[in-house]
Protein backbone atom coordinates (compact mmCIF):
# COMPACT_ATOMS: atom_id res chain seq x y z
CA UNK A 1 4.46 69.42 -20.15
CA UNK A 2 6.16 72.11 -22.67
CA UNK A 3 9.54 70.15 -22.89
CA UNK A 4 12.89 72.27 -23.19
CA UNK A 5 13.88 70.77 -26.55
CA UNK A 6 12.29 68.91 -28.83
CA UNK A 7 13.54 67.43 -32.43
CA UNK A 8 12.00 68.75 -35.15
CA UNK A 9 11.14 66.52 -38.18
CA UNK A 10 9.82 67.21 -41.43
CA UNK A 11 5.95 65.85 -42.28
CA UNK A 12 6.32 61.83 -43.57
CA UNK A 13 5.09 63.07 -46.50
CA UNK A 14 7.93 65.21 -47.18
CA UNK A 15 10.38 63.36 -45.60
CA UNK A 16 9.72 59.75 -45.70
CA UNK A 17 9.35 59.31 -49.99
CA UNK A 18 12.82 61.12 -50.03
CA UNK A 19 14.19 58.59 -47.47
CA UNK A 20 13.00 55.71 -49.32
CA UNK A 21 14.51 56.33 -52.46
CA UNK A 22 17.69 57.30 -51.16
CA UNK A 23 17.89 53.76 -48.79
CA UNK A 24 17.03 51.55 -52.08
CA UNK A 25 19.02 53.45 -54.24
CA UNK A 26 22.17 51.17 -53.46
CA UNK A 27 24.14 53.82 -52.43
CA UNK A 28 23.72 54.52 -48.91
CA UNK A 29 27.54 56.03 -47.82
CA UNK A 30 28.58 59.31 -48.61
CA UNK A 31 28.12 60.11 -51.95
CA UNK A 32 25.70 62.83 -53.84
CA UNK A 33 23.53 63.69 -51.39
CA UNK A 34 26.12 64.55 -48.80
CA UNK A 35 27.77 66.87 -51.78
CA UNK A 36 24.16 68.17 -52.07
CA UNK A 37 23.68 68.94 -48.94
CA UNK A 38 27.17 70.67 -48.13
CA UNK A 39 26.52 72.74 -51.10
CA UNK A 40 23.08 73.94 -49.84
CA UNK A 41 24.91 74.37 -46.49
CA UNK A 42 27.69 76.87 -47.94
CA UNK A 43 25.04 79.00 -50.05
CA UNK A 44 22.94 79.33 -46.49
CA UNK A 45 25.75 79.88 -44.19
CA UNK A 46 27.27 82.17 -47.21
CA UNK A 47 30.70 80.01 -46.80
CA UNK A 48 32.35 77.82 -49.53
CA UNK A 49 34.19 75.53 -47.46
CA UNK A 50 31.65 73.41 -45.71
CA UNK A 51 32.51 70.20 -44.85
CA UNK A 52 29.83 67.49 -42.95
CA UNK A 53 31.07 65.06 -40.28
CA UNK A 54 28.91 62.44 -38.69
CA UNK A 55 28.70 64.99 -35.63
CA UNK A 56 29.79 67.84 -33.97
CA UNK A 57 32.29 65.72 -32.10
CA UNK A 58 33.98 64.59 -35.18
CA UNK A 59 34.00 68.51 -36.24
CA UNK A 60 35.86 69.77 -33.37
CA UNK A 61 38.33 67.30 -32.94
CA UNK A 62 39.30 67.77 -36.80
CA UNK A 63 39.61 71.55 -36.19
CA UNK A 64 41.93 70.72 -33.03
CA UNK A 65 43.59 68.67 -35.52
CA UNK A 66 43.80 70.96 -38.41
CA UNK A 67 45.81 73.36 -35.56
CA UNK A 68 48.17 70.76 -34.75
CA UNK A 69 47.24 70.73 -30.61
CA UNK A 70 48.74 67.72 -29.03
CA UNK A 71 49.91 66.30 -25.93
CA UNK A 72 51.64 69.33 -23.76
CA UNK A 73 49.41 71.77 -25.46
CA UNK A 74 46.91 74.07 -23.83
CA UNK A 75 43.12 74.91 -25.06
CA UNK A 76 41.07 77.95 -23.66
CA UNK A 77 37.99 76.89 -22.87
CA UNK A 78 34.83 77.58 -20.94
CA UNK A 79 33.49 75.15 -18.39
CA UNK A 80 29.65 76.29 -19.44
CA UNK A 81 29.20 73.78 -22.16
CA UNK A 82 28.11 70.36 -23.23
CA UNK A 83 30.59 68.22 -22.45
CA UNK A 84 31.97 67.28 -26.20
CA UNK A 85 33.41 70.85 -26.50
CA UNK A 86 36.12 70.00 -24.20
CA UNK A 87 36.80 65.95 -24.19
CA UNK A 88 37.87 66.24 -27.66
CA UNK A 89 40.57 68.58 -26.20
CA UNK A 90 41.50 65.69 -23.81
CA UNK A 91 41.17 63.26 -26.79
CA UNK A 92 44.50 64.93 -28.54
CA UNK A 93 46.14 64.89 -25.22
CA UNK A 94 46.07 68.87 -24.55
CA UNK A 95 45.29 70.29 -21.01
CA UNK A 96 41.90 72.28 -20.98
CA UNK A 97 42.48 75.58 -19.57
CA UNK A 98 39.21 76.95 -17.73
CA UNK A 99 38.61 80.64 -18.62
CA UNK A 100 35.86 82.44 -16.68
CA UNK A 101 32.59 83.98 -17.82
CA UNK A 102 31.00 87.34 -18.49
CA UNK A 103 28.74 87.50 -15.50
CA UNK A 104 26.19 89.40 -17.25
CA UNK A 105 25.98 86.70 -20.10
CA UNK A 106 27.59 83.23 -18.86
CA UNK A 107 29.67 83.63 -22.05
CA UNK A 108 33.28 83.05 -21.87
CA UNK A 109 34.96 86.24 -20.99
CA UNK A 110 38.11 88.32 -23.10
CA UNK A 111 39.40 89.23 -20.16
CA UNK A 112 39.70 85.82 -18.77
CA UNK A 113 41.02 84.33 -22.17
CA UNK A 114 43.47 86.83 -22.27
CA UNK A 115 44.77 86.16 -18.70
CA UNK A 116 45.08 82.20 -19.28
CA UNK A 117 47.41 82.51 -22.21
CA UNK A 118 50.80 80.66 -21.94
CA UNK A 119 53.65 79.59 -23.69
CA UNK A 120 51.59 76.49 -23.97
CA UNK A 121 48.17 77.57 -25.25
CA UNK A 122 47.63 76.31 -28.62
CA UNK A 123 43.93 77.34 -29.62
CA UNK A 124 41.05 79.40 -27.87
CA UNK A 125 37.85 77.17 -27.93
CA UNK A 126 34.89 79.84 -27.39
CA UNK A 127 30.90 78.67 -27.00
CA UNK A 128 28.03 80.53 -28.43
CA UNK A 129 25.91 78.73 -25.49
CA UNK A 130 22.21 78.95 -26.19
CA UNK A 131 22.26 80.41 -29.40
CA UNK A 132 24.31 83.28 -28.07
CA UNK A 133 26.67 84.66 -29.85
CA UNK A 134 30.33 85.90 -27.92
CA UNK A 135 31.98 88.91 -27.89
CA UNK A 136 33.45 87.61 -31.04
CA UNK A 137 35.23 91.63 -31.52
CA UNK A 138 37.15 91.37 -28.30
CA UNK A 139 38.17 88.11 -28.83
CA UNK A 140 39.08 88.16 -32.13
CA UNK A 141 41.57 91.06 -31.33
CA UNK A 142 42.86 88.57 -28.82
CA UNK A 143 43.92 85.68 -31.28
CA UNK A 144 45.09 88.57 -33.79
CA UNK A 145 47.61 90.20 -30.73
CA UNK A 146 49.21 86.45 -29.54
CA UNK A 147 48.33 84.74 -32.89
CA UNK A 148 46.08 82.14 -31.43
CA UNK A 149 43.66 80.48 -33.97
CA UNK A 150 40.29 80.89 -32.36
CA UNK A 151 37.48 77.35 -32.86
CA UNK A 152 33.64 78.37 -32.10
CA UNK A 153 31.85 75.95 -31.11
CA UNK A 154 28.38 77.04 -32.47
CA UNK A 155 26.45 73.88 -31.89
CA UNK A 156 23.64 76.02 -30.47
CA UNK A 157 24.06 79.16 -32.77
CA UNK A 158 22.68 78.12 -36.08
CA UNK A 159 21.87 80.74 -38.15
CA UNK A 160 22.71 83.53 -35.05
CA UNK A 161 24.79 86.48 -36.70
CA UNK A 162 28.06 88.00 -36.37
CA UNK A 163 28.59 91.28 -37.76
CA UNK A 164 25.76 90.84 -40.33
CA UNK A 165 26.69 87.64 -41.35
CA UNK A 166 25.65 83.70 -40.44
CA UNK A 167 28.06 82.18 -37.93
CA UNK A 168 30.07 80.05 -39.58
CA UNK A 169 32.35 83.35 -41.52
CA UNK A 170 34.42 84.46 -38.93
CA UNK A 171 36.89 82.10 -37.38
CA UNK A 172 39.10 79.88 -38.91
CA UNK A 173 37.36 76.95 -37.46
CA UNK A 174 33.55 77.13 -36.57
CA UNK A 175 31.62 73.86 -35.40
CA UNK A 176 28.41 73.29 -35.89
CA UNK A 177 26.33 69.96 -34.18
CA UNK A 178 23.05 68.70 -36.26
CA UNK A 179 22.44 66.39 -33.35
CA UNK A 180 18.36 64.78 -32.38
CA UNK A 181 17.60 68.29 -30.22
CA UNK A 182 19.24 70.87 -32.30
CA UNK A 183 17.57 73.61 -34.62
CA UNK A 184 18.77 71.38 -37.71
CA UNK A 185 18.82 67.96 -37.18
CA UNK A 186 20.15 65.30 -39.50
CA UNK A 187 19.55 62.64 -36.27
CA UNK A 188 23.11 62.38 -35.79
CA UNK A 189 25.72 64.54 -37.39
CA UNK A 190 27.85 68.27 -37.97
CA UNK A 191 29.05 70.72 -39.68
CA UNK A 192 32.77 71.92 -39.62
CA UNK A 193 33.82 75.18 -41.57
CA UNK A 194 36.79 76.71 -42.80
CA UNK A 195 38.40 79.53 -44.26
CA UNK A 196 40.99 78.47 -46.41
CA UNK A 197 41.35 75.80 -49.45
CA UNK A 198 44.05 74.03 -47.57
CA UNK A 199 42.41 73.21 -44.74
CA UNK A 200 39.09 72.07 -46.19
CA UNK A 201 41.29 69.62 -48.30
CA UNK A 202 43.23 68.13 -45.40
CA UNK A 203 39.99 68.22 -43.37
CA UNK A 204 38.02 66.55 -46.09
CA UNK A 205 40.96 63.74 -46.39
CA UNK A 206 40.99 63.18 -42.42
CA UNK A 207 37.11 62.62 -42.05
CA UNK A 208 37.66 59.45 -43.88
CA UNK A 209 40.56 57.88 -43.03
CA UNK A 210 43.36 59.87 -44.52
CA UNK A 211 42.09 59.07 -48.37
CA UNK A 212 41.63 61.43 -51.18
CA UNK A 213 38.14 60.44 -52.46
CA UNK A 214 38.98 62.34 -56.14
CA UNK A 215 42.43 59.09 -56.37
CA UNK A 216 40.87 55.84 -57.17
CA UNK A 217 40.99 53.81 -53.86
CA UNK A 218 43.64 50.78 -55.21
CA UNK A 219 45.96 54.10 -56.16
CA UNK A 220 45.94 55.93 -52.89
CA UNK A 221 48.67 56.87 -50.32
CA UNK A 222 47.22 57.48 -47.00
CA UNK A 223 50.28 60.21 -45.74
CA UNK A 224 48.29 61.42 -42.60
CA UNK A 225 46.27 58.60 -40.59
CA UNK A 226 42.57 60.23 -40.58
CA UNK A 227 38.85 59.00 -38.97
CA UNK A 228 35.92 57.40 -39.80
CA UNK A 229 34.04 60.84 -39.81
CA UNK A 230 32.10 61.34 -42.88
CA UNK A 231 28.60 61.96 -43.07
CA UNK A 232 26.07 59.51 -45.49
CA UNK A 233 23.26 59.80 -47.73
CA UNK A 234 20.56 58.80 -44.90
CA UNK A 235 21.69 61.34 -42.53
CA UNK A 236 22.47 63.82 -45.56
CA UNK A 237 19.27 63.16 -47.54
CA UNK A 238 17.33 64.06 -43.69
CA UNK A 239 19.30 67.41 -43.89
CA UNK A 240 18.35 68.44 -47.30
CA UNK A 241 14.58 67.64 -46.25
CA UNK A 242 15.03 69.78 -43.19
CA UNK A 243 16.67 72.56 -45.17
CA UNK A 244 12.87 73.46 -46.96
CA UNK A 245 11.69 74.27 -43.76
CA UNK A 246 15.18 76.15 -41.61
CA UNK A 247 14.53 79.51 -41.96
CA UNK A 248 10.76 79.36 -40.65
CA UNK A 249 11.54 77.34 -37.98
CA UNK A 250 14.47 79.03 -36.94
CA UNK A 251 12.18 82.05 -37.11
CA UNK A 252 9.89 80.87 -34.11
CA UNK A 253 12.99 80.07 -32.28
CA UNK A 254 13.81 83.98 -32.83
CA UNK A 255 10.21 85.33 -32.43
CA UNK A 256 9.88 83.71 -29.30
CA UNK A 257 12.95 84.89 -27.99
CA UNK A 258 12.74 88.24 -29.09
CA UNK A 259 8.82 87.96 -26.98
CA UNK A 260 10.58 86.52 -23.91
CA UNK A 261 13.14 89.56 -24.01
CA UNK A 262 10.35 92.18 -24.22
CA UNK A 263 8.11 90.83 -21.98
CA UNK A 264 10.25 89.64 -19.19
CA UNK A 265 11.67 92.88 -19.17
CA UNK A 266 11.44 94.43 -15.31
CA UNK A 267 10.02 91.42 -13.95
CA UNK A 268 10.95 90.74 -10.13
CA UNK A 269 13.41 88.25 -10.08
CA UNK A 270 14.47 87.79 -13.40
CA UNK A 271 17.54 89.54 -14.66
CA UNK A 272 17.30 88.97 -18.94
CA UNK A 273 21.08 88.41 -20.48
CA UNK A 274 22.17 91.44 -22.98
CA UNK A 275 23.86 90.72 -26.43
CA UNK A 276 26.98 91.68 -27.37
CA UNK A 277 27.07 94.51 -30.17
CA UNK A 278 26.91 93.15 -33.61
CA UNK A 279 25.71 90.00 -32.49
CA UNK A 280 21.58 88.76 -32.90
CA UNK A 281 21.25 84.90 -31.01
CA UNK A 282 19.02 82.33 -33.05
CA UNK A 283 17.34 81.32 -29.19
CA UNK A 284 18.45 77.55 -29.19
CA UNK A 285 17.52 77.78 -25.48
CA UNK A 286 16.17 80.78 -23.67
CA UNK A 287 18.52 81.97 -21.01
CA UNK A 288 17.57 83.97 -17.97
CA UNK A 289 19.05 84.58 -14.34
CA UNK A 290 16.56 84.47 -11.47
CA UNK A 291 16.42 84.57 -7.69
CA UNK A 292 15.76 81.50 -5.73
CA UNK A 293 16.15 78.91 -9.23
CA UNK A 294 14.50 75.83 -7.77
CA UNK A 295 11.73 77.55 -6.57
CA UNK A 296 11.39 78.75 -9.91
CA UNK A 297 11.75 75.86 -11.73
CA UNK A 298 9.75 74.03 -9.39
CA UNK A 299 6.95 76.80 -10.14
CA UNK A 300 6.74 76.10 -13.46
CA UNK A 301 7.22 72.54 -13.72
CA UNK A 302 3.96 72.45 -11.44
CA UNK A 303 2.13 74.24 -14.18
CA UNK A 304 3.29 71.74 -16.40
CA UNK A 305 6.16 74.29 -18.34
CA UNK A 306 9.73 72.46 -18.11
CA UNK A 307 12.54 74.61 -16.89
CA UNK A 308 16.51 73.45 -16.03
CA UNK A 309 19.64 74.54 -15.76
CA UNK A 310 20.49 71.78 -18.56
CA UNK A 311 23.91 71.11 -18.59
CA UNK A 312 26.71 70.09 -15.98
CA UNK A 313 29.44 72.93 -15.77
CA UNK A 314 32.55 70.99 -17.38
CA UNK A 315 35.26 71.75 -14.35
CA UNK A 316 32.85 69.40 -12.41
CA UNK A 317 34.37 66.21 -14.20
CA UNK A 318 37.23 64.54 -12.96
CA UNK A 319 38.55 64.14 -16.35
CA UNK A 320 39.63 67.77 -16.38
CA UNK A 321 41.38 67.95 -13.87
CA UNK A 322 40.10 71.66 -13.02
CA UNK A 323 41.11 73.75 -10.09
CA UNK A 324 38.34 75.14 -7.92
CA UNK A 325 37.73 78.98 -7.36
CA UNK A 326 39.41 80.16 -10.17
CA UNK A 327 36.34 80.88 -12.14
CA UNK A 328 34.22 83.47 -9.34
CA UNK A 329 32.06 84.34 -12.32
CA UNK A 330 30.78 81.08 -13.42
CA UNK A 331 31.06 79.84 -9.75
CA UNK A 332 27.77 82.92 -9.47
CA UNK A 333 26.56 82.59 -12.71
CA UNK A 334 26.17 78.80 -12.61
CA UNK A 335 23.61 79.16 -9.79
CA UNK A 336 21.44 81.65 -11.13
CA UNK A 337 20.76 80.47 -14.69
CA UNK A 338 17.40 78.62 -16.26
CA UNK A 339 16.50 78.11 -19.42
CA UNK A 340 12.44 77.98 -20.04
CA UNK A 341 10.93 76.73 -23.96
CA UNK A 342 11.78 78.69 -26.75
CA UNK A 343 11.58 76.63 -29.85
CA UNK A 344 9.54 75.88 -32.91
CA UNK A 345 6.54 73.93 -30.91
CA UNK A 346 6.75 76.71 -28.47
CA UNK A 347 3.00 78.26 -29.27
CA UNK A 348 2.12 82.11 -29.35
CA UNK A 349 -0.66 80.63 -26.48
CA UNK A 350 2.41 78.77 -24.94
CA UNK A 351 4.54 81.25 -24.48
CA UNK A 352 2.19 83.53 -22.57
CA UNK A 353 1.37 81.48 -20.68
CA UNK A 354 4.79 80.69 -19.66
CA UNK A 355 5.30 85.13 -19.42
CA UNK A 356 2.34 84.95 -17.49
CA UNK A 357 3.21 82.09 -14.81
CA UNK A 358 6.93 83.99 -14.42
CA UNK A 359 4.91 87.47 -13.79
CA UNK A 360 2.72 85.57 -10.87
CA UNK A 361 6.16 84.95 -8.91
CA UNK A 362 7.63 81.66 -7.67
């Protein structure tokens, strides 16, 4: 079977030497090769204020955080995510506010956000699901008009572009997860970035408890109550290894996507998602629409090529406490959408194969 996601790992000859030393060095917490491996992380992403959290989790609910949401407080949201992106917004007591979707992209719509703003609403949370990057122009001229700090939650867009640039530039707060399954994985573990000094300083004092790491710890004066949050060596030292290899294997992530998108083109049944101007996706998954889904997936799942919808829409949990119907969109969207393999183990053989089995019909 050609699984849906896979983690990559470096060769144990790269990986495992660098491992050892770091576990027998006697210094296995956060320490140099975190520092190392944030610094890498701001020269790639081309953004000085890079701070690594023990996962994406821990980077979004520090953003909420950094914001000030609360109890009483709304969040935007979109209901087509993992389900992290919006139980840290129930974690700081805030009400999730369901926005609908673009139709033609399953990406949370401007229009939408726009319409759910309150008195109440407190932060727009926006997904780039599936390495897909949002209509980041439309909705950053929506924070600017009701001055509404935006959080992306990019933990499938790393390395997709914005305007030129690596996500990670734009908003105030963008989120990155470096979880088993993602294009960078560090086994467990994130990324949160900033654009200010002030921030990254009161971020990089609540990922570990509330103290300043530069005031010896018998001198400190915890003034904010922080988390547990920080990343370590091990999970660090993994990171740096995976960083010789990023760029080519986000690369096959990319040049299989970009084959999927020219090839599926026309094809009966399958309507291919467009990209928002100024925008290029880094293909965590591949996302399609197509008639009659479970005879699709059932298609290619016989020919031994997995294929799933992947993840629960959000407004399904109880926890939310979401009203029904008042997403149409997502409600349409949500029973169209697949995702087939499109990452680094994903062969040139592979995926023609899989082009070829979607051409024969389901």
């Amino acid at each position: 079977m050609i699984p849906l996601v896979k983690p990559f790992l470096p060769h144990r000859d790269l990986l495992i030497p660098r491992l050892e030393q770091i576990i027998y060095s006697g210094y296995i917490a956060e320490g140099q090769a975190v520092a190392e491996f944030e610094q890498k992380l701001s020269e790639l992403i081309g953004n000085p204020y890079c701070l690594t959290m023990n996962s994406g989790t821990a980077a979004l609910h520090i953003a909420l955080l950094l914001i000030g949401v609360k109890s009483g407080d709304e969040v935007i949201s979109t209901a087509l995510t993992a389900e992290p992106t919006n139980t840290t917004i129930v974690l700081t007591g805030a009400n999730v506010v369901f926005a609908d979707v673009d139709l033609a992209t399953g990406l949370i719509a401007p229009e939408s956000i726009e319409n759910c703003i309150t008195g109440k609403t407190k932060a727009i949370m926006v997904v780039h699901y599936g390495g897909m990057v949002c209509n980041m122009h439309r909705i950053n001229a929506i924070s600017k008009k009701y001055n509404i700090p935006v959080i992306e939650d990019a933990a499938h867009a790393f390395m997709s572009s914005f305007n030129g640039q690596y996500i990670g530039n734009n908003s105030p707060y963008t989120c990155f997860s470096f979880q088993a399954i993602k294009h960078l994985t560090t086994v467990v573990g994130g990324l949160l970035c900033l654009k200010n000094e002030d921030d990254y300083t009161r971020a990089k004092k609540l990922r570990w408890f509330g103290l300043d790491k530069n005031v010896a710890r018998l001198k400190s004066d915890i003034t904010e109550a922080g988390y547990k949050y920080h990343m370590n060596n091990v999970n660090a030292t993994v990171g740096l290894v995976q960083l010789e290899c990023i760029k080519e294997n986000v690369l096959r992530y990319i040049q299989n996507g970009l084959f999927y998108d020219k090839q599926l083109k026309n094809v009966h049944g399958v309507i291919l998602l467009p990209y928002y101007e100024g925008t290029e996706p880094s293909y965590w998954l591949y996302t399609m629409k197509v008639e009659r889904r479970e005879d699709f997936i059932k298609k290619l799942e016989d020919n031994g090529v997995a294929a799933s919808p992947l993840h629960l829409r959000n407004d399904r949990h109880s926890v939310f406490k979401a009203p029904q119907g008042m997403t149409p969109n997502l409600d349409q969207f949500y029973e169209e959408f697949v995702h087939i393999p499109c990452g680094w183990w994903v062969t040139e053989y592979e995926r023609q194969q899989i082009v070829d089995l979607i051409k024969s019909g389901w």
